[in-house]
Protein backbone atom coordinates (compact mmCIF):
# COMPACT_ATOMS: atom_id res chain seq x y z
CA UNK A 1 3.16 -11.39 47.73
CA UNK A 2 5.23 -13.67 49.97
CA UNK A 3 7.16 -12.48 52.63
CA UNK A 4 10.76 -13.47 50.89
CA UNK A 5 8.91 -11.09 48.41
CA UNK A 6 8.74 -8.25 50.53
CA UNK A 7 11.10 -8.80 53.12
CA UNK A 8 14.41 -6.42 52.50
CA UNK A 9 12.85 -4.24 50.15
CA UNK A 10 13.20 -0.42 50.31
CA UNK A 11 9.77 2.06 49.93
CA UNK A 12 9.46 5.02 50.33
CA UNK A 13 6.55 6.63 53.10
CA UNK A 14 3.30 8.23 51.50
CA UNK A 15 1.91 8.87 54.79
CA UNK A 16 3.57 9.40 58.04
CA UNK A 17 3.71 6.62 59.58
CA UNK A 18 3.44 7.87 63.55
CA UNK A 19 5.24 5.03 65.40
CA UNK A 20 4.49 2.15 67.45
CA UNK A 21 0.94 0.50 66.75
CA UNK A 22 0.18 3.56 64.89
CA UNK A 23 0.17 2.60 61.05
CA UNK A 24 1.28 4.77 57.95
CA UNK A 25 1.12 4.03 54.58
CA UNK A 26 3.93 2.64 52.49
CA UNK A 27 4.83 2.60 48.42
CA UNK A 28 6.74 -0.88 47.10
CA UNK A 29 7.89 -1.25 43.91
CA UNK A 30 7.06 -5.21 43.32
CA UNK A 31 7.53 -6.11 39.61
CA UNK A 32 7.72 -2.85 38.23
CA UNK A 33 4.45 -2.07 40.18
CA UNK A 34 3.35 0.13 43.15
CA UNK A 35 1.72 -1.71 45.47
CA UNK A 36 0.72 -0.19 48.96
CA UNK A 37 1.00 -1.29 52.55
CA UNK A 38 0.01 -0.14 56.15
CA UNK A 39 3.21 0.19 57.48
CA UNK A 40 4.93 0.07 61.53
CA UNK A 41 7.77 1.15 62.64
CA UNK A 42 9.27 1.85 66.45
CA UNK A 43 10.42 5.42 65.37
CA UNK A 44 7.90 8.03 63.35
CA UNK A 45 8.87 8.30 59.79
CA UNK A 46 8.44 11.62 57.90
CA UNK A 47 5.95 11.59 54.73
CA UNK A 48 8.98 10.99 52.18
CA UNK A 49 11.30 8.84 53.78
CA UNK A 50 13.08 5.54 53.05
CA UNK A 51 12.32 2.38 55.01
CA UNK A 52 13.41 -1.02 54.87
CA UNK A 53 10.47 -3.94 55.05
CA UNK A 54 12.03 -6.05 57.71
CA UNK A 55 8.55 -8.13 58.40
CA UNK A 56 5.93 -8.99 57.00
CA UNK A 57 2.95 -9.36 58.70
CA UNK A 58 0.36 -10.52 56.02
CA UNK A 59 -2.73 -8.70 54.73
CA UNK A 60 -1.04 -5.82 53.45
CA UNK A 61 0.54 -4.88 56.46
CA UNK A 62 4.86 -4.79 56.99
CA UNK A 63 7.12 -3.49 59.96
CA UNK A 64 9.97 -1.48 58.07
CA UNK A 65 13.03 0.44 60.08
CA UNK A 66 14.51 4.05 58.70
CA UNK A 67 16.94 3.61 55.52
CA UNK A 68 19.88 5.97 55.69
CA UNK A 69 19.52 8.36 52.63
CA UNK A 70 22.63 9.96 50.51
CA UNK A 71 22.24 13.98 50.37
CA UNK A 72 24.08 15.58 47.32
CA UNK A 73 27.15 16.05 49.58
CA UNK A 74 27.21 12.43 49.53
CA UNK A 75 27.03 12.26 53.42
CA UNK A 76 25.04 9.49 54.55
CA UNK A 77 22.66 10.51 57.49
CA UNK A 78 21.09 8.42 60.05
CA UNK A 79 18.15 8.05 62.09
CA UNK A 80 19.58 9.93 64.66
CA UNK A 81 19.54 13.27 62.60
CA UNK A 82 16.06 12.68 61.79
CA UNK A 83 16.46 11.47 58.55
C-alpha cells in the first residue's frame, strides 16, 4: 500500500492501542480486504473504536487520531467524552 492509499482512511481498533509509542492493532478495509496495522496514536483508543490513518509510517505501521462516532440518538460524540 502507498501512503495516499492509506492516508484518510477510517478503521476500526482490534486491540487497544495504549497511546504514545505504545502500539495497538488496527483493521483497514483496502479493496474490499482487511488488512492489519500496528497502530499510534497520542490518546489511548478503546478495543472498538474509530480512527482516522493520518500517517503512514511504512512497514505496516500508521499514526491514526479518534473518529467521532454517531450513537442512535444521532449525537455525535468526541474525544473528549471518551469516545
Amino acid at each position: 500500500m502507498t501512503s495516499e492509499t492509506l492516508v484518510g482512511r477510517i478503521g476500526t481498533v482490534i486491540t487497544a492501542i495504549r497511546g504514545g509509542e505504545r502500539a495497538g492493532e488496527i483493521r483497514l478495509l483496502v479493496g474490499g480486504l482487511p488488512h492489519y496495522y500496528l497502530a499510534y496514536s497520542l490518546v489511548p483508543l478503546p478495543i472498538g473504536a474509530e480512527a482516522l490513518v493520518i500517517h503512514n509510517r511504512g512497514a505496516r505501521q500508521v499514526d491514526v487520531e479518534p473518529w467521532p462516532t454517531v450513537p442512535p440518538d444521532g449525537i455525535a460524540r468526541g474525544v473528549d467524552e471518551g469516545l
